[in-house]
Every structure is written in structure tokens, then in C-alpha cells.
N, C-alpha and C. Protein backbone atom coordinates (compact mmCIF):
# COMPACT_ATOMS: atom_id res chain seq x y z
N UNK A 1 -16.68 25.67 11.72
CA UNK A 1 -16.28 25.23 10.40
C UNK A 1 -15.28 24.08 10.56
N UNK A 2 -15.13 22.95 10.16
CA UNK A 2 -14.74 21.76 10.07
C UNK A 2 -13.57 22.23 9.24
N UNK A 3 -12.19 21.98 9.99
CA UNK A 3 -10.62 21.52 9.01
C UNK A 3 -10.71 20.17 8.83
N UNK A 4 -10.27 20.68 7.04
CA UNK A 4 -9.83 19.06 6.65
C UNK A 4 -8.26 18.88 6.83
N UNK A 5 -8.23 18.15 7.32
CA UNK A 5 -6.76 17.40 7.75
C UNK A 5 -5.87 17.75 6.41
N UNK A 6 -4.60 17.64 6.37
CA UNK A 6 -3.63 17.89 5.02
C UNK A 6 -3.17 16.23 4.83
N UNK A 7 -3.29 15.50 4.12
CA UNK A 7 -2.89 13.84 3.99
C UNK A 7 -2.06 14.28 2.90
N UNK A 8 -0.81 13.55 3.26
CA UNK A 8 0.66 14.09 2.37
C UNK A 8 0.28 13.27 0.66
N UNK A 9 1.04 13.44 -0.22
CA UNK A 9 0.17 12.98 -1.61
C UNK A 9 0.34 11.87 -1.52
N UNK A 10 1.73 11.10 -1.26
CA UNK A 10 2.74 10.07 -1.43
C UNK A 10 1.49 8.93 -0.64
N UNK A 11 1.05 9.54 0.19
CA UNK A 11 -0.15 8.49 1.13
C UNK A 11 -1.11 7.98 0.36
N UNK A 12 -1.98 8.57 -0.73
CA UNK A 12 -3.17 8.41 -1.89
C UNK A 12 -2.85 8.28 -2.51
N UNK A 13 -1.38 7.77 -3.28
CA UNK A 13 -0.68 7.14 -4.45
C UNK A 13 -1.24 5.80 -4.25
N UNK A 14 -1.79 4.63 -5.20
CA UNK A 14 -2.11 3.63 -5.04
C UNK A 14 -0.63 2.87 -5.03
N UNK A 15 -0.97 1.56 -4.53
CA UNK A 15 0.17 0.80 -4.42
C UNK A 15 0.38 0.14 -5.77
N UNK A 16 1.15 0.06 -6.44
CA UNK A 16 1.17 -1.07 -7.50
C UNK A 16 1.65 -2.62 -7.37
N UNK A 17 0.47 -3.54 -8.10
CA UNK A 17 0.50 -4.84 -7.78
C UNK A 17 1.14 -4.98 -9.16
N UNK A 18 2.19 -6.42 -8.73
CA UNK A 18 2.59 -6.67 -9.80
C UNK A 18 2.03 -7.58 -11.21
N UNK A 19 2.44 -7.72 -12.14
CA UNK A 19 1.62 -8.16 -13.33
C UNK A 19 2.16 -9.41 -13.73
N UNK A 20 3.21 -9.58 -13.24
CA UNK A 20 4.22 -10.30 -13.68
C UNK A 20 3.56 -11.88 -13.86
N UNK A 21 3.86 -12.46 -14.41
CA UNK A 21 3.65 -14.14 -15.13
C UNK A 21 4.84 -15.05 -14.56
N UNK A 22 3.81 -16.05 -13.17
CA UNK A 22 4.73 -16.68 -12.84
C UNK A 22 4.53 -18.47 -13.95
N UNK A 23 5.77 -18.68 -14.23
CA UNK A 23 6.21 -19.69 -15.26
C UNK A 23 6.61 -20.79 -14.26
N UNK A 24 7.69 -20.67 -13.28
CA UNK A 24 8.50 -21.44 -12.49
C UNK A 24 8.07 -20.96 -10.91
N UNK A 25 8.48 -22.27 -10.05
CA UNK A 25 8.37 -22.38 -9.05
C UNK A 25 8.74 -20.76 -8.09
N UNK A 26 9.85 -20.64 -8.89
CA UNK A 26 10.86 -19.39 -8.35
C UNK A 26 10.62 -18.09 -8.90
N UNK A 27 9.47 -18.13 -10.15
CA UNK A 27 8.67 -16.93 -10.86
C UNK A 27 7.47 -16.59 -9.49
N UNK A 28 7.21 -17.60 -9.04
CA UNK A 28 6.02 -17.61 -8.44
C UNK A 28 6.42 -17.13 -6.83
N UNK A 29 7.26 -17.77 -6.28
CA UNK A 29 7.75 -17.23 -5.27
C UNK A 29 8.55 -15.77 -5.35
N UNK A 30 8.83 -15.42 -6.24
CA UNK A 30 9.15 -13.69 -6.81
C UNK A 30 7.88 -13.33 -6.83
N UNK A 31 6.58 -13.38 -7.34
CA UNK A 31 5.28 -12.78 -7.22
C UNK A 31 4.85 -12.75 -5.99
N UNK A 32 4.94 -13.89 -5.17
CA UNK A 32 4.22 -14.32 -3.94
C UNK A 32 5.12 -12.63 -3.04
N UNK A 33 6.01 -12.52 -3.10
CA UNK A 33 7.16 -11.69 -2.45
C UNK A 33 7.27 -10.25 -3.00
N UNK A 34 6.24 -10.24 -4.01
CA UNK A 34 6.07 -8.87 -4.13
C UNK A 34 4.90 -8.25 -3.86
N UNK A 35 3.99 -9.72 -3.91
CA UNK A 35 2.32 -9.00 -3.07
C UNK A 35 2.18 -8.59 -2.21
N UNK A 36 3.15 -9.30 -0.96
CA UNK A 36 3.18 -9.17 0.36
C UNK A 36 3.90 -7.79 0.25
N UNK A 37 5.20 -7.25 -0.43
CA UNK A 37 5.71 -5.84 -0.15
C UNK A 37 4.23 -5.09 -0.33
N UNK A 38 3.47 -5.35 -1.32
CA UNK A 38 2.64 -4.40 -1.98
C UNK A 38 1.80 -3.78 -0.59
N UNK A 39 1.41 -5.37 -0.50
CA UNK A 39 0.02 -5.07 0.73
C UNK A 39 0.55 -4.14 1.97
N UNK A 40 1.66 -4.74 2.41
CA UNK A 40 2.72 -4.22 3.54
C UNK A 40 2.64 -2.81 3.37
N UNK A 41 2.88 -2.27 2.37
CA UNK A 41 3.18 -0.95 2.17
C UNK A 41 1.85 -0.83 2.08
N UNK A 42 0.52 -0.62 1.55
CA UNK A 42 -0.59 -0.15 1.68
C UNK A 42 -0.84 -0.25 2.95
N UNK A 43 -1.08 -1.31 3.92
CA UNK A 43 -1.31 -1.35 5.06
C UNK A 43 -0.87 0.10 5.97
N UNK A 44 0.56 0.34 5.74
CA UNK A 44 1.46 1.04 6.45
C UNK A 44 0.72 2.48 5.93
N UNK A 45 0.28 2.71 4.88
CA UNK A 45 -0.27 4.21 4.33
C UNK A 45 -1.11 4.45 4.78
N UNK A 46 -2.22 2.75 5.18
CA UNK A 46 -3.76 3.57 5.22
C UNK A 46 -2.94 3.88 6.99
N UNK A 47 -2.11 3.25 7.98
CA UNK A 47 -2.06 3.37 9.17
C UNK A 47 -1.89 4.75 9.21
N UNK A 48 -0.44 5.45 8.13
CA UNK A 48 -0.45 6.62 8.37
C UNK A 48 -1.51 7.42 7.94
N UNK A 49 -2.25 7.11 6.99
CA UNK A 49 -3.80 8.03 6.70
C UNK A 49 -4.24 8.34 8.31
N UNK A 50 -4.37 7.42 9.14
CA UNK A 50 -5.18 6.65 9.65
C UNK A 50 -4.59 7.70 11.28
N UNK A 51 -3.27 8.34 11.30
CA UNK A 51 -2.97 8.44 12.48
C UNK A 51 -2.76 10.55 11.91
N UNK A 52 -3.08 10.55 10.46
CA UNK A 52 -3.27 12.32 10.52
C UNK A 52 -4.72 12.71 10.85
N UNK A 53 -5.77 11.43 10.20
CA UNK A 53 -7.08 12.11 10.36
C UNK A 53 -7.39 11.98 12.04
N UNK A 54 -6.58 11.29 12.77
CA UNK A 54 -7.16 11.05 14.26
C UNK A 54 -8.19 10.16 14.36
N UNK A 55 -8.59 9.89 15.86
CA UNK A 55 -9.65 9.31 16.27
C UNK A 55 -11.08 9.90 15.47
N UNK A 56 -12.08 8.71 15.25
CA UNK A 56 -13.27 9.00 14.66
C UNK A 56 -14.15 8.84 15.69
């Protein structure tokens, strides 16, 4: 019988992208700087997804 792994919740929370309306140079570089947290942090979840389920 196959265990399914336990993946903590906080890991399958989606990341939220921001919505925000860049107007100014410095609106836009505030967006540019929050995509990259966004992705950063997804990246880092699927790694930890990625190191409970083990090798495939």
C-alpha cells in the first residue's frame, strides 16, 4: 500500500502576485520587486514540496 507523503499546508497556499498599477518609474520598479519576491518564494515551496515527496 503506497504512503502519501504529509506536505505541510503553508506549502499549497498559492503565492500572491501583486495587482498593483504601476503609474511611475518607481511604481514600476515596486512591482518589478514584488514579482521577483513572489516567484522566489514559490520557487522555494515547490523546492520544499519537492524535497518531502523525495526522489521520483
Amino acid at each position: 500500500m503506497p504512503v502519501k507523503p504529509e506536505v505541510p499546508a503553508d506549502l499549497l497556499v498559492q503565492v500572491p502576485i501583486s495587482d498593483r498599477r504601476a503609474e511611475t518609474y518607481r511604481d514600476l520598479a515596486v512591482l518589478a520587486t514584488e514579482h521577483l519576491n513572489s516567484a522566489q518564494l514559490a520557487n522555494a515551496k515547490i523546492g520544499a514540496i519537492a524535497e518531502v515527496l523525495g526522489p521520483q
